[in-house]
C-alpha atoms as a PDB file:
ATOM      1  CA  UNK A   1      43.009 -13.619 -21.811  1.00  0.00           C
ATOM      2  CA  UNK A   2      41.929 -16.975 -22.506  1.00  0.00           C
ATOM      3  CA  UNK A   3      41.413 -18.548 -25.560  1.00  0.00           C
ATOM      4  CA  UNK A   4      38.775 -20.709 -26.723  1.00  0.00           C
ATOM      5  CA  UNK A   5      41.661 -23.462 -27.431  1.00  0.00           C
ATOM      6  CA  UNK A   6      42.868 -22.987 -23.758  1.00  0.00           C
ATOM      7  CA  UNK A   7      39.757 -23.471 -22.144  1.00  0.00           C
ATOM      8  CA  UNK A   8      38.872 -26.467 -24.330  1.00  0.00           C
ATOM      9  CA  UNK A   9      42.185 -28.151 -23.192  1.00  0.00           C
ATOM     10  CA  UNK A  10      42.084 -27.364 -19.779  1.00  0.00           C
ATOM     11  CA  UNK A  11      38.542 -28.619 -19.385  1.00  0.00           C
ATOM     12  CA  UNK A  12      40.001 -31.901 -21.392  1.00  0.00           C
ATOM     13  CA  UNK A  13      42.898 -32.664 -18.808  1.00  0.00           C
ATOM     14  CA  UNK A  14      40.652 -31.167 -15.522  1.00  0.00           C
ATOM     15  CA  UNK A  15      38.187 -33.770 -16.669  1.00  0.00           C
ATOM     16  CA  UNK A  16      40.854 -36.472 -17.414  1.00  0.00           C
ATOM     17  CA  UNK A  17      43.567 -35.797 -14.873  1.00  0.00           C
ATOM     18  CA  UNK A  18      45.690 -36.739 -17.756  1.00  0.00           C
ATOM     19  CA  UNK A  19      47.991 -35.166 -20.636  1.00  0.00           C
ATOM     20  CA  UNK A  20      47.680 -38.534 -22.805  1.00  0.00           C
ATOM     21  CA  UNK A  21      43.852 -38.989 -21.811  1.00  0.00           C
ATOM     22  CA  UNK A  22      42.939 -35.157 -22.790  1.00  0.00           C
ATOM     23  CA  UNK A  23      45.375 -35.714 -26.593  1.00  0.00           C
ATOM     24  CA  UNK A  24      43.186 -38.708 -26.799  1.00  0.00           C
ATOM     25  CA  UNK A  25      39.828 -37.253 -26.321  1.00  0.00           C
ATOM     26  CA  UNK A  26      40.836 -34.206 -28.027  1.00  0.00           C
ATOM     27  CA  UNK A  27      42.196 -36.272 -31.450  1.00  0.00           C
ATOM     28  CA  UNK A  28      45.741 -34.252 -31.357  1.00  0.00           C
ATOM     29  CA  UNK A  29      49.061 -35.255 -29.543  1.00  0.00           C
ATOM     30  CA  UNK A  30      50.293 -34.622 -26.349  1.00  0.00           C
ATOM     31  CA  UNK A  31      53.194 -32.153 -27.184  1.00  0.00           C
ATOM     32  CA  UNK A  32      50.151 -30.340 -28.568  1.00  0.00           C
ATOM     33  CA  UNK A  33      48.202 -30.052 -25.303  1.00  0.00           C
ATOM     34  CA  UNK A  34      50.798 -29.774 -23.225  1.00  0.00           C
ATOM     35  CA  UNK A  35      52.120 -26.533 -25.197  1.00  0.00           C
ATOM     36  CA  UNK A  36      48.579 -25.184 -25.066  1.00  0.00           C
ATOM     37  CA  UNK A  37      48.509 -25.571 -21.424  1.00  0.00           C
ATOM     38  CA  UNK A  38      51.680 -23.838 -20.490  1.00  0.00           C
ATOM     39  CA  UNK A  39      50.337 -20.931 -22.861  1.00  0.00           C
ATOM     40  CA  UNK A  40      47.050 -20.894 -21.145  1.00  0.00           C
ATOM     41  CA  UNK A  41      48.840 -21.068 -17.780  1.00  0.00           C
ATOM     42  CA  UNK A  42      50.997 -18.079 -18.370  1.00  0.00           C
ATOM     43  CA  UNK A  43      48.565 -16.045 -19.693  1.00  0.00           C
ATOM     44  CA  UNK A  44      46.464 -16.509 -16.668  1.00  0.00           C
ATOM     45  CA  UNK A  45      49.587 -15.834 -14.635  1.00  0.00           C
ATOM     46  CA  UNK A  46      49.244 -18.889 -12.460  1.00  0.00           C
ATOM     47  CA  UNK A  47      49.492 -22.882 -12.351  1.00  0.00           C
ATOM     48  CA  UNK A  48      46.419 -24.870 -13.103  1.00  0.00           C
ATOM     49  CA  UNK A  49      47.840 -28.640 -12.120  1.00  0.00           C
ATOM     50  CA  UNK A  50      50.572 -29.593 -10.105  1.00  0.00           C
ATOM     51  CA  UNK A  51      52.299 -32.765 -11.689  1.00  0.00           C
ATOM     52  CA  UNK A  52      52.403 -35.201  -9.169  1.00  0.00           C
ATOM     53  CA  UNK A  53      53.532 -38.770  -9.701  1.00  0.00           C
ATOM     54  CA  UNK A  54      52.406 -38.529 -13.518  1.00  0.00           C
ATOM     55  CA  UNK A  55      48.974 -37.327 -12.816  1.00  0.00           C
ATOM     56  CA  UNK A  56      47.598 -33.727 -13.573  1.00  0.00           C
ATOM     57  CA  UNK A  57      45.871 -32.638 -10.203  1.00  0.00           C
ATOM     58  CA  UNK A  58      44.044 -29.297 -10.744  1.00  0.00           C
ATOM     59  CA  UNK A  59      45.039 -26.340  -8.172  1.00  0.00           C
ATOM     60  CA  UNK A  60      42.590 -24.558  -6.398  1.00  0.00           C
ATOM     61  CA  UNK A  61      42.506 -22.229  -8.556  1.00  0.00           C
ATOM     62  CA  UNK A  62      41.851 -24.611 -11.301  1.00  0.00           C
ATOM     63  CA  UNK A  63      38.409 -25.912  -9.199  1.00  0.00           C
ATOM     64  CA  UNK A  64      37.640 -22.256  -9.608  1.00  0.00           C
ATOM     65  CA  UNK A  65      37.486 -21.814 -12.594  1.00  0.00           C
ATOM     66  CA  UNK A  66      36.175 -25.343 -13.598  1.00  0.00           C
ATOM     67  CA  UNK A  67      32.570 -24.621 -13.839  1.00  0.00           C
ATOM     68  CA  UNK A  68      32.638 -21.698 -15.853  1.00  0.00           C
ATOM     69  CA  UNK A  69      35.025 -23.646 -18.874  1.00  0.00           C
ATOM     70  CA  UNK A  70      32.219 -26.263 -18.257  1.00  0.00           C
ATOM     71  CA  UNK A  71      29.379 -23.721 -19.120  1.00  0.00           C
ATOM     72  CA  UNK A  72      31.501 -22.642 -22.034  1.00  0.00           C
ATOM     73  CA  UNK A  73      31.914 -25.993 -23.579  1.00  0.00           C
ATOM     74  CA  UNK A  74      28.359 -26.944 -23.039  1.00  0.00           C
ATOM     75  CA  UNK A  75      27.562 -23.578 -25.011  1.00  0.00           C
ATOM     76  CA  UNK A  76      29.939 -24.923 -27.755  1.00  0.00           C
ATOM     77  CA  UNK A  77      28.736 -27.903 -28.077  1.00  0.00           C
ATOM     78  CA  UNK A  78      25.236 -26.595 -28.083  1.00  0.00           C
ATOM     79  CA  UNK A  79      26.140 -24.787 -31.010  1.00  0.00           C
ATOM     80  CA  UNK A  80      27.842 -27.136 -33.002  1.00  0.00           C
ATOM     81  CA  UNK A  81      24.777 -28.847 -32.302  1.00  0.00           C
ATOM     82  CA  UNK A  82      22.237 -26.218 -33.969  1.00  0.00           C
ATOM     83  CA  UNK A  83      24.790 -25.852 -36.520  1.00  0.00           C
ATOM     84  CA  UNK A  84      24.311 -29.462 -37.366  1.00  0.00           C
ATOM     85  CA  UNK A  85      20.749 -29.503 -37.372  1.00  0.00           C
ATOM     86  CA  UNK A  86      20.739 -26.231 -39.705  1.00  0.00           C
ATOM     87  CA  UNK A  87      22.362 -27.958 -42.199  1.00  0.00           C
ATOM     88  CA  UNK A  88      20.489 -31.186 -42.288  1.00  0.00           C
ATOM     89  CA  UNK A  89      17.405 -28.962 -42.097  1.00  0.00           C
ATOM     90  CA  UNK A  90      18.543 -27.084 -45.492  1.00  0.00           C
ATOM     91  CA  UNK A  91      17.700 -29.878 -47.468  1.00  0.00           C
ATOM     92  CA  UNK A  92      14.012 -31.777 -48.217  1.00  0.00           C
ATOM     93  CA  UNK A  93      13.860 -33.197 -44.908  1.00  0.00           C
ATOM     94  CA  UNK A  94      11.038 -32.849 -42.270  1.00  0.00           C
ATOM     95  CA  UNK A  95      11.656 -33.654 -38.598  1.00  0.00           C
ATOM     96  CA  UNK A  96       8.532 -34.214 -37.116  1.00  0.00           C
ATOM     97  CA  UNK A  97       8.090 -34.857 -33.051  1.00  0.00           C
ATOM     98  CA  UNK A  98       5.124 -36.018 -31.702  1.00  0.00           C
ATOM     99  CA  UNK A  99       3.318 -37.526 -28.411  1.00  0.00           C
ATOM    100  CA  UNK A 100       3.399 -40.901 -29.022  1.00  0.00           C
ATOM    101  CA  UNK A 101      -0.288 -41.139 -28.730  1.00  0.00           C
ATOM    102  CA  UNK A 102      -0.703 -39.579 -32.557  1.00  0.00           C
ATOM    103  CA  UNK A 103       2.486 -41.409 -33.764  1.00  0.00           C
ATOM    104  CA  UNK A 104       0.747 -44.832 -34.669  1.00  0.00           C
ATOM    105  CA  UNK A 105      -2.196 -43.501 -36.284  1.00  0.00           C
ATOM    106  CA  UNK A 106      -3.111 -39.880 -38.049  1.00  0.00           C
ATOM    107  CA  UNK A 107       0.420 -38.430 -38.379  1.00  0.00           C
ATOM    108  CA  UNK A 108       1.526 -41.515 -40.216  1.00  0.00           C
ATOM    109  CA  UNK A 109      -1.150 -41.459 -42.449  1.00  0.00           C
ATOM    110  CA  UNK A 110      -1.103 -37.641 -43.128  1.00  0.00           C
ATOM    111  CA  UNK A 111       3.058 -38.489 -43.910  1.00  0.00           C
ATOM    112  CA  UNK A 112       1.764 -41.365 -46.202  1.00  0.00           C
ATOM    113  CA  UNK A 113      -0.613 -38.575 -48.222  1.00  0.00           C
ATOM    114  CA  UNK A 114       1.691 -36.075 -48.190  1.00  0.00           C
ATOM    115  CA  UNK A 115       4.522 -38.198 -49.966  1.00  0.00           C
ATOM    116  CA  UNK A 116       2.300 -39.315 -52.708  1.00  0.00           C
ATOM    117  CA  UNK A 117       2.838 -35.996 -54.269  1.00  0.00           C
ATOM    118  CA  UNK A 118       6.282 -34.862 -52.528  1.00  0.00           C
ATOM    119  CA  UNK A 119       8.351 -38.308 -53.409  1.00  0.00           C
ATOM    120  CA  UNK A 120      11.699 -35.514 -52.808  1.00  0.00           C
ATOM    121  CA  UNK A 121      11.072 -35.141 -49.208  1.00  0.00           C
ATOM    122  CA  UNK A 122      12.379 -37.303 -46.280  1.00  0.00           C
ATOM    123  CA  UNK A 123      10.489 -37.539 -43.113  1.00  0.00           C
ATOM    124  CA  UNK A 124      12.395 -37.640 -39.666  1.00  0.00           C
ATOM    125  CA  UNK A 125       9.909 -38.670 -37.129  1.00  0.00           C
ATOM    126  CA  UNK A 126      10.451 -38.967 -33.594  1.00  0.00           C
ATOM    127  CA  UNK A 127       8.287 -39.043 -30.291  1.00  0.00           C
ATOM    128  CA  UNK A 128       8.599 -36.782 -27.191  1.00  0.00           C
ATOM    129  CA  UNK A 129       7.774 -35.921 -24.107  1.00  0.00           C
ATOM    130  CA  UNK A 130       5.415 -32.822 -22.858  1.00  0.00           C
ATOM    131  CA  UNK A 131       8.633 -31.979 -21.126  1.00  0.00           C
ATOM    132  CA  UNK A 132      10.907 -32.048 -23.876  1.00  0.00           C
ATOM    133  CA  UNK A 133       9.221 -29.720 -26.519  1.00  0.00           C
ATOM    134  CA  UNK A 134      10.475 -26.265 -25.801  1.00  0.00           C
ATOM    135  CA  UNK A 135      13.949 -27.490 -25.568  1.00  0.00           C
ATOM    136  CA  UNK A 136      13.209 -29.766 -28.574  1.00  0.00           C
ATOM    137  CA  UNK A 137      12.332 -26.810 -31.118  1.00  0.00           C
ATOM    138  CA  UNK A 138      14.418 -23.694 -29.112  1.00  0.00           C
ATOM    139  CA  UNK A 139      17.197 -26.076 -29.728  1.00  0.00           C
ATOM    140  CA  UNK A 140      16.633 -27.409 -33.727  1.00  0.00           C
ATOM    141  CA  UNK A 141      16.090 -30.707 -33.377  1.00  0.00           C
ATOM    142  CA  UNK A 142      12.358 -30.473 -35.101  1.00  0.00           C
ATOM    143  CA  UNK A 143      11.194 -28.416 -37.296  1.00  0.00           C
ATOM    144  CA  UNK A 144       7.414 -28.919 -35.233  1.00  0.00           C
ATOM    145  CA  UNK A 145       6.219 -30.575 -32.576  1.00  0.00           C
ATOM    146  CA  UNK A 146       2.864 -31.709 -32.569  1.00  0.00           C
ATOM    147  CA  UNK A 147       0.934 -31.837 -29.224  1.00  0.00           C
ATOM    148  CA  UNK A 148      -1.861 -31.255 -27.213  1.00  0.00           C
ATOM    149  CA  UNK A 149       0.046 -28.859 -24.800  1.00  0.00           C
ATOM    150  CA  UNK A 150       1.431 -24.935 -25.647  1.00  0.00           C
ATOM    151  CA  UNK A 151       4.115 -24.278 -23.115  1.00  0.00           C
ATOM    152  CA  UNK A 152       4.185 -21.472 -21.773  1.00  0.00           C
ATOM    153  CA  UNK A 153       6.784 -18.549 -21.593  1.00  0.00           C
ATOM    154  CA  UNK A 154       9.127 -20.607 -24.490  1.00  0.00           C
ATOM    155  CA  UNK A 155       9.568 -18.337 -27.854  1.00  0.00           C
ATOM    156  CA  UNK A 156       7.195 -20.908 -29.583  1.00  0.00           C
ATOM    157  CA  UNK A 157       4.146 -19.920 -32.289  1.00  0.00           C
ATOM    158  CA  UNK A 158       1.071 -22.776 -32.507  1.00  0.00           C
ATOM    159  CA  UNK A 159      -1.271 -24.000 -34.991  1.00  0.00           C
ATOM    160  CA  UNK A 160      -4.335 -25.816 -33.909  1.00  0.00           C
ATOM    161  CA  UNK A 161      -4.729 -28.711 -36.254  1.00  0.00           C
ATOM    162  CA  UNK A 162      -7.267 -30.616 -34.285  1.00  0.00           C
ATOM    163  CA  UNK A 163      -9.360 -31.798 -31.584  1.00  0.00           C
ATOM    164  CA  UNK A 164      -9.716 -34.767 -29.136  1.00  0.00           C
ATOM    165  CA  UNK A 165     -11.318 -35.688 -26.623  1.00  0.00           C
ATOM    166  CA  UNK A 166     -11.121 -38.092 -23.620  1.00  0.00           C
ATOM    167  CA  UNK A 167     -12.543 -41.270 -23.555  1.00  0.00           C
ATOM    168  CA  UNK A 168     -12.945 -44.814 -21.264  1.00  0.00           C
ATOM    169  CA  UNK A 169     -11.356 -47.516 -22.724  1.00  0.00           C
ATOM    170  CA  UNK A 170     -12.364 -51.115 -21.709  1.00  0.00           C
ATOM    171  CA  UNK A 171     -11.990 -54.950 -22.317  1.00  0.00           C
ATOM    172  CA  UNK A 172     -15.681 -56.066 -24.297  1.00  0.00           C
ATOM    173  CA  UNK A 173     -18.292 -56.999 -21.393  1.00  0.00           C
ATOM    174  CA  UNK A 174     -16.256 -55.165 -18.624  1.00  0.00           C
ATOM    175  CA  UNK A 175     -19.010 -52.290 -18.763  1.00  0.00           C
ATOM    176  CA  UNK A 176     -22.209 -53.376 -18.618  1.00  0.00           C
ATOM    177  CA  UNK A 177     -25.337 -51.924 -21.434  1.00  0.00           C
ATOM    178  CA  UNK A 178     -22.629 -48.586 -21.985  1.00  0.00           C
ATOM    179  CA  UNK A 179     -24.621 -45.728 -22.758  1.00  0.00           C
ATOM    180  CA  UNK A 180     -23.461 -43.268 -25.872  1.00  0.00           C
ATOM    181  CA  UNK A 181     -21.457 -41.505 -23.329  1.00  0.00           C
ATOM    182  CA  UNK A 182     -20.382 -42.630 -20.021  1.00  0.00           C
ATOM    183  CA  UNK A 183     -21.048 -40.423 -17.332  1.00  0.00           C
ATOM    184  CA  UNK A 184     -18.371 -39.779 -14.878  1.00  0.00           C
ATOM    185  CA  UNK A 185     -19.785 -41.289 -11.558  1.00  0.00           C
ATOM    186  CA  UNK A 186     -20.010 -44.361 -13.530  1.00  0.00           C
ATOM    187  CA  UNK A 187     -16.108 -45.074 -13.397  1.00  0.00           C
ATOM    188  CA  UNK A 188     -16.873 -45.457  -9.473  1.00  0.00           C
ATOM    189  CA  UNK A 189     -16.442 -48.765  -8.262  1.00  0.00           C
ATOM    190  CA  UNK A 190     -14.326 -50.169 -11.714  1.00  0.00           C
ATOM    191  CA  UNK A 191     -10.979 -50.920 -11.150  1.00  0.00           C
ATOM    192  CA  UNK A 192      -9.162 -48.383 -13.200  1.00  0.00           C
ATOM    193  CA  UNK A 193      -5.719 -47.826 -14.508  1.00  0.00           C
ATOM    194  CA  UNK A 194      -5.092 -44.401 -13.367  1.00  0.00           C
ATOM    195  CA  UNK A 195      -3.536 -41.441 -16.203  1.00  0.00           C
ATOM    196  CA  UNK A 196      -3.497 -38.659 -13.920  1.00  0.00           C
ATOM    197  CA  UNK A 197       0.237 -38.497 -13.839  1.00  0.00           C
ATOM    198  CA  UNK A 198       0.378 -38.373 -18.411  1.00  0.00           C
ATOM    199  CA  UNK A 199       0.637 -34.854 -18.422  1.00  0.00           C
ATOM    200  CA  UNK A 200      -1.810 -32.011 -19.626  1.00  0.00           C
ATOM    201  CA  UNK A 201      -4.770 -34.443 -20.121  1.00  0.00           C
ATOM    202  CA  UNK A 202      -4.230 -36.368 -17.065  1.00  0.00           C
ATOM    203  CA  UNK A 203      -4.826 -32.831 -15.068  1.00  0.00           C
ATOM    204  CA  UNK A 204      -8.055 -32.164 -17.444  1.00  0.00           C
ATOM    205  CA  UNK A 205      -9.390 -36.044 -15.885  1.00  0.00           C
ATOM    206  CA  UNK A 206      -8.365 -35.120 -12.216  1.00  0.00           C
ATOM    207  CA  UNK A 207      -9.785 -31.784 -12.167  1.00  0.00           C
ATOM    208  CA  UNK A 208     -13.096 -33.195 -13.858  1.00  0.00           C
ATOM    209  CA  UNK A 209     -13.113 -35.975 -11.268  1.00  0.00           C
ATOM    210  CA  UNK A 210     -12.386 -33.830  -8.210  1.00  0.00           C
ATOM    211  CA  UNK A 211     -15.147 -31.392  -9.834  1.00  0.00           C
ATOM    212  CA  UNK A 212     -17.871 -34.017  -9.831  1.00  0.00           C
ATOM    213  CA  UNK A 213     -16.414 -35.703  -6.138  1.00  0.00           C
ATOM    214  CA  UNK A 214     -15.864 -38.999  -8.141  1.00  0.00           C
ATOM    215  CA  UNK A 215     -13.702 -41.428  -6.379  1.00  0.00           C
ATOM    216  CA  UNK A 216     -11.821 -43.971  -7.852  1.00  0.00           C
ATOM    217  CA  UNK A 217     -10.682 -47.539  -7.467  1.00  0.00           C
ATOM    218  CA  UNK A 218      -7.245 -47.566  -9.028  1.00  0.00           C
ATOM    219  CA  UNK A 219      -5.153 -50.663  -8.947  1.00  0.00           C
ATOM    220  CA  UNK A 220      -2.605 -49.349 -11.479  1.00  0.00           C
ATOM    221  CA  UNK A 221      -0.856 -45.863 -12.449  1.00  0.00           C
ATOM    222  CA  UNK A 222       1.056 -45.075 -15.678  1.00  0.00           C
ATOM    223  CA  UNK A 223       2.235 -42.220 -17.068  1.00  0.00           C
ATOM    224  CA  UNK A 224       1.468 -43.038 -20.726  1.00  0.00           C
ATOM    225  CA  UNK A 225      -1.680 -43.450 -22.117  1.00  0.00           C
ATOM    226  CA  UNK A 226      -0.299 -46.602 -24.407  1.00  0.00           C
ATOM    227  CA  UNK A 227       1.072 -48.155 -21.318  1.00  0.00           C
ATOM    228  CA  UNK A 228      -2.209 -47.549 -19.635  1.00  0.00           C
ATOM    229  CA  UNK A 229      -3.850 -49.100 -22.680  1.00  0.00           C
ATOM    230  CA  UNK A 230      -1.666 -52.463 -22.785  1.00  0.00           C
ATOM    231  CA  UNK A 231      -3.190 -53.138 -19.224  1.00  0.00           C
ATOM    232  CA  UNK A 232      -6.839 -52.589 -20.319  1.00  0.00           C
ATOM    233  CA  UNK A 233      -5.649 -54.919 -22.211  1.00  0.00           C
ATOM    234  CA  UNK A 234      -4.355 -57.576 -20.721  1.00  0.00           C
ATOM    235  CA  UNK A 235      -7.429 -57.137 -18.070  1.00  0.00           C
ATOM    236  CA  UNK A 236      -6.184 -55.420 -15.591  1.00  0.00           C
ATOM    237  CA  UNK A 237      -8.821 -52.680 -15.474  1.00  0.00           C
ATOM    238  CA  UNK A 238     -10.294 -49.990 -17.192  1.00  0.00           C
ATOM    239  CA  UNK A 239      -8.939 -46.174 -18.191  1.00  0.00           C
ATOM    240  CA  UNK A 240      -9.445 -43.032 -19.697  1.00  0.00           C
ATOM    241  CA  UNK A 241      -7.029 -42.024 -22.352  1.00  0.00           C
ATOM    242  CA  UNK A 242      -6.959 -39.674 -25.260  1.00  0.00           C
ATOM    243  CA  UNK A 243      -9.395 -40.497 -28.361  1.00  0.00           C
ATOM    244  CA  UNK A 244      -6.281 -40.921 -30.667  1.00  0.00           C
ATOM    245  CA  UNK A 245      -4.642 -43.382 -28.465  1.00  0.00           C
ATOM    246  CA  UNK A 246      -8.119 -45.392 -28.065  1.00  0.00           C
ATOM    247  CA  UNK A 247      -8.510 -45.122 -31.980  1.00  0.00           C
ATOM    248  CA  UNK A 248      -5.600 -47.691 -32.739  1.00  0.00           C
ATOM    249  CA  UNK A 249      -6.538 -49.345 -29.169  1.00  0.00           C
ATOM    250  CA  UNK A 250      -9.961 -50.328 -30.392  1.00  0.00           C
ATOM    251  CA  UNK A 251      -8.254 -51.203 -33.802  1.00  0.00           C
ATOM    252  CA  UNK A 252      -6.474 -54.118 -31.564  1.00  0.00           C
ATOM    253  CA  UNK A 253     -10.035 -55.163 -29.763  1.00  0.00           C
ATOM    254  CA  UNK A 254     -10.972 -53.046 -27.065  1.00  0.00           C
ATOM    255  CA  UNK A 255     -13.894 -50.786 -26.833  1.00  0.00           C
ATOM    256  CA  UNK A 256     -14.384 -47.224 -25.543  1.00  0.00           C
ATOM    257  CA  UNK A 257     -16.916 -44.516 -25.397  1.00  0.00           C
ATOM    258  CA  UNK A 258     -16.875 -40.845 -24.463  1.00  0.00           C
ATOM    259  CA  UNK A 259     -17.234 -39.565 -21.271  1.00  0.00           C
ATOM    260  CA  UNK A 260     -20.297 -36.875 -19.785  1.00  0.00           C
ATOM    261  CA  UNK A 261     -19.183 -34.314 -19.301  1.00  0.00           C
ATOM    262  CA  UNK A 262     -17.010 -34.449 -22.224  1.00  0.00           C
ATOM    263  CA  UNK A 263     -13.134 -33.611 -21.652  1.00  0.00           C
ATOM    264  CA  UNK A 264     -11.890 -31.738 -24.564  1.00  0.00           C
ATOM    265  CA  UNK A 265      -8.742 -30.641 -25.832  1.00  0.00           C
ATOM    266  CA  UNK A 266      -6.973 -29.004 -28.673  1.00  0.00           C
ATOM    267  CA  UNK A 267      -3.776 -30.477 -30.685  1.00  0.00           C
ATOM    268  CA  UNK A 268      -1.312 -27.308 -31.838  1.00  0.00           C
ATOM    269  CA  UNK A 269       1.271 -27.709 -34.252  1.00  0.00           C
ATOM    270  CA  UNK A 270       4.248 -26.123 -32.308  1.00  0.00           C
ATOM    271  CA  UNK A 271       7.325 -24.170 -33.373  1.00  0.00           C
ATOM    272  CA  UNK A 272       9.717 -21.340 -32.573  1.00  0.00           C
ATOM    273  CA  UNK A 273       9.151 -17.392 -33.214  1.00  0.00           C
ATOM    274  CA  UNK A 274      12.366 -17.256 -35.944  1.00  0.00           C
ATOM    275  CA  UNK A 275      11.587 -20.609 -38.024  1.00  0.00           C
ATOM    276  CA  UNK A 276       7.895 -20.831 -38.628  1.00  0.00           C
ATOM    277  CA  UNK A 277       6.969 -23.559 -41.124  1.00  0.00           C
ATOM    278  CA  UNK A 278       7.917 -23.670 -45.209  1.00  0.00           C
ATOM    279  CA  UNK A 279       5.826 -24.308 -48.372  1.00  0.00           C
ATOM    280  CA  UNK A 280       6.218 -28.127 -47.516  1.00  0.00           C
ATOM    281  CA  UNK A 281       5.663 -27.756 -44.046  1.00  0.00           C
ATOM    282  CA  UNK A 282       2.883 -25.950 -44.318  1.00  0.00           C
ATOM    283  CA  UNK A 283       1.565 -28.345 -47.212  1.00  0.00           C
ATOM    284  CA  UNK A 284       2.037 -31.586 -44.608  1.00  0.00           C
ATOM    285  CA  UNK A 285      -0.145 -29.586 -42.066  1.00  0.00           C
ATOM    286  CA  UNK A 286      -2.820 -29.244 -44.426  1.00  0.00           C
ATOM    287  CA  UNK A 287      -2.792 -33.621 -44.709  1.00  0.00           C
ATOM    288  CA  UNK A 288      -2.201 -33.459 -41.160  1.00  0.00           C
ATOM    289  CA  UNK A 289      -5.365 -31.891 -40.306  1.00  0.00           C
ATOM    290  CA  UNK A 290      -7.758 -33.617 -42.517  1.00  0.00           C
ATOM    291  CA  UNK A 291      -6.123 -36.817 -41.215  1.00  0.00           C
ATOM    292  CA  UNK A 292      -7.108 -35.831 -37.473  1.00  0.00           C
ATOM    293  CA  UNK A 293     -10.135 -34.616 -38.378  1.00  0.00           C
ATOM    294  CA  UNK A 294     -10.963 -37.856 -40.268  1.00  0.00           C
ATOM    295  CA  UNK A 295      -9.988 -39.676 -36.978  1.00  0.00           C
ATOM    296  CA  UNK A 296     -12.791 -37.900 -35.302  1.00  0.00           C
ATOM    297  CA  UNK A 297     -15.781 -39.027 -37.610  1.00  0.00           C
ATOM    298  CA  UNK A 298     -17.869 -41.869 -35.974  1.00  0.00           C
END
């Protein structure tokens, strides 16, 4: 049967067409792969390359088996991969993901608090996408995620450590006398930067909208709620974003209100069944929510 060592080096030359290229890639010498080969070869009990003009060109029975050594390699490198975040998660570091809209504002001040008393423990923070999360934790790059979405049918646990809401976000005097809350029908007729496409929230706006027949004049799309932000901004229109994202918005000069009805949502602390969050971890959480709750205060 085949050895892990065999199908490592035949997946090396297959990819490379080459004895030197695969010793290369690999970090040993050629005698060395070219002795695994032949081993790998007669244990099989048939050629995988035919050596033609100083090039390794795989048989057919090489493309045959090509994809499966693939699968197996990705699987060890996955593994290595775990391994190595393990290890650097054995120590007193946190690795933190987050939607970018909370990166800029509460979770760096509830990291701020928290090290005031924990000077020992190194943060690793890093933003993601919606799509990214269940691979993000399943896999151990983060020890949480936090976000405003749970997905569904990944081995994940949750936390709610807060609340948002949606909001409009405009240039000062592009709404006229707003009210305390801006009802929906009132976007009608502004030229808005549409969020639709952002994920989770974006849904929450287009269902509301589509509930209460509002149609809208967009003159600009994007995905992110920061993005949509920069072109409120630089007067392109208004938009609707998440109340942490207007929070450091309206830091920079904008205005927003919420809307009527209001669109509410709930952030989670995310992460997997077999590696739910330590003393420290937990501790951070606690600063985490009292900074996102803080956020909320008028």
């Amino acid at each position: 049967m085949m050895r892990l060592r065999h199908i490592e080096v035949f997946h090396a030359v297959y990819s490379a067409r080459s004895v030197s290229a695969a010793a290369r890639a690999l970090h040993v010498s050629q005698p060395s792969v070219t002795k695994v080969l032949q081993h790998a070869e007669q244990v099989l009990g048939f050629p995988l390359f035919e050596r033609i003009k100083g090039k390794m060109v795989p048989t057919a029975d090489a493309h045959a088996l090509f994809d499966d050594a693939a699968a197996i390699q990705d699987g060890v490198h996955l593994m290595q991969q775990r391994a190595r975040n393990l290890r650097r998660g054995r120590d007193t570091t946190l690795r933190l993901s987050t939607l970018p809209s909370l990166g800029l504002g509460a979770i760096p001040r509830a990291v701020a608090r928290f090290l005031e008393r924990h000077r020992e423990v190194r943060f690793e923070l890093h933003t993601i996408h919606t799509a990214d999360i269940a691979r993000n934790l399943l896999e151990g790059e983060s020890d949480i995620v936090i976000s405003y979405h749970r997905p569904r049918g990944a081995a994940l646990q949750s936390l709610r450590v807060g609340r948002g809401e949606m909001v409009l976000l405009y240039r000062a005097g592009a709404l006229r006398d707003p009210p305390a809350r801006v009802p929906l029908d009132r976007l009608a007729g502004l030229p808005f930067v549409s969020t639709v496409d952002s994920g989770p929230q974006g849904q929450m706006l287009l269902a509301a909208l589509e509930q209460h027949d509002v149609q809208l004049d967009e003159v600009a799309a994007a995905r992110t709620f920061f993005v949509a932000a920069a072109l409120v901004e630089a007067g392109v229109g208004v938009t609707v974003v998440d109340s942490y994202t207007a929070g450091t918005a309206v830091a920079q000069g904008l205005e927003s209100r919420p809307l009527d009805p209001p669109i509410a949502f709930d952030v989670y602390a995310l992460y997997p069944e077999n590696r739910p969050p330590g003393a420290l971890a937990a501790t951070f959480l606690d600063h985490l929510i009292a900074s996102l709750a803080a956020d909320l205060r008028p």
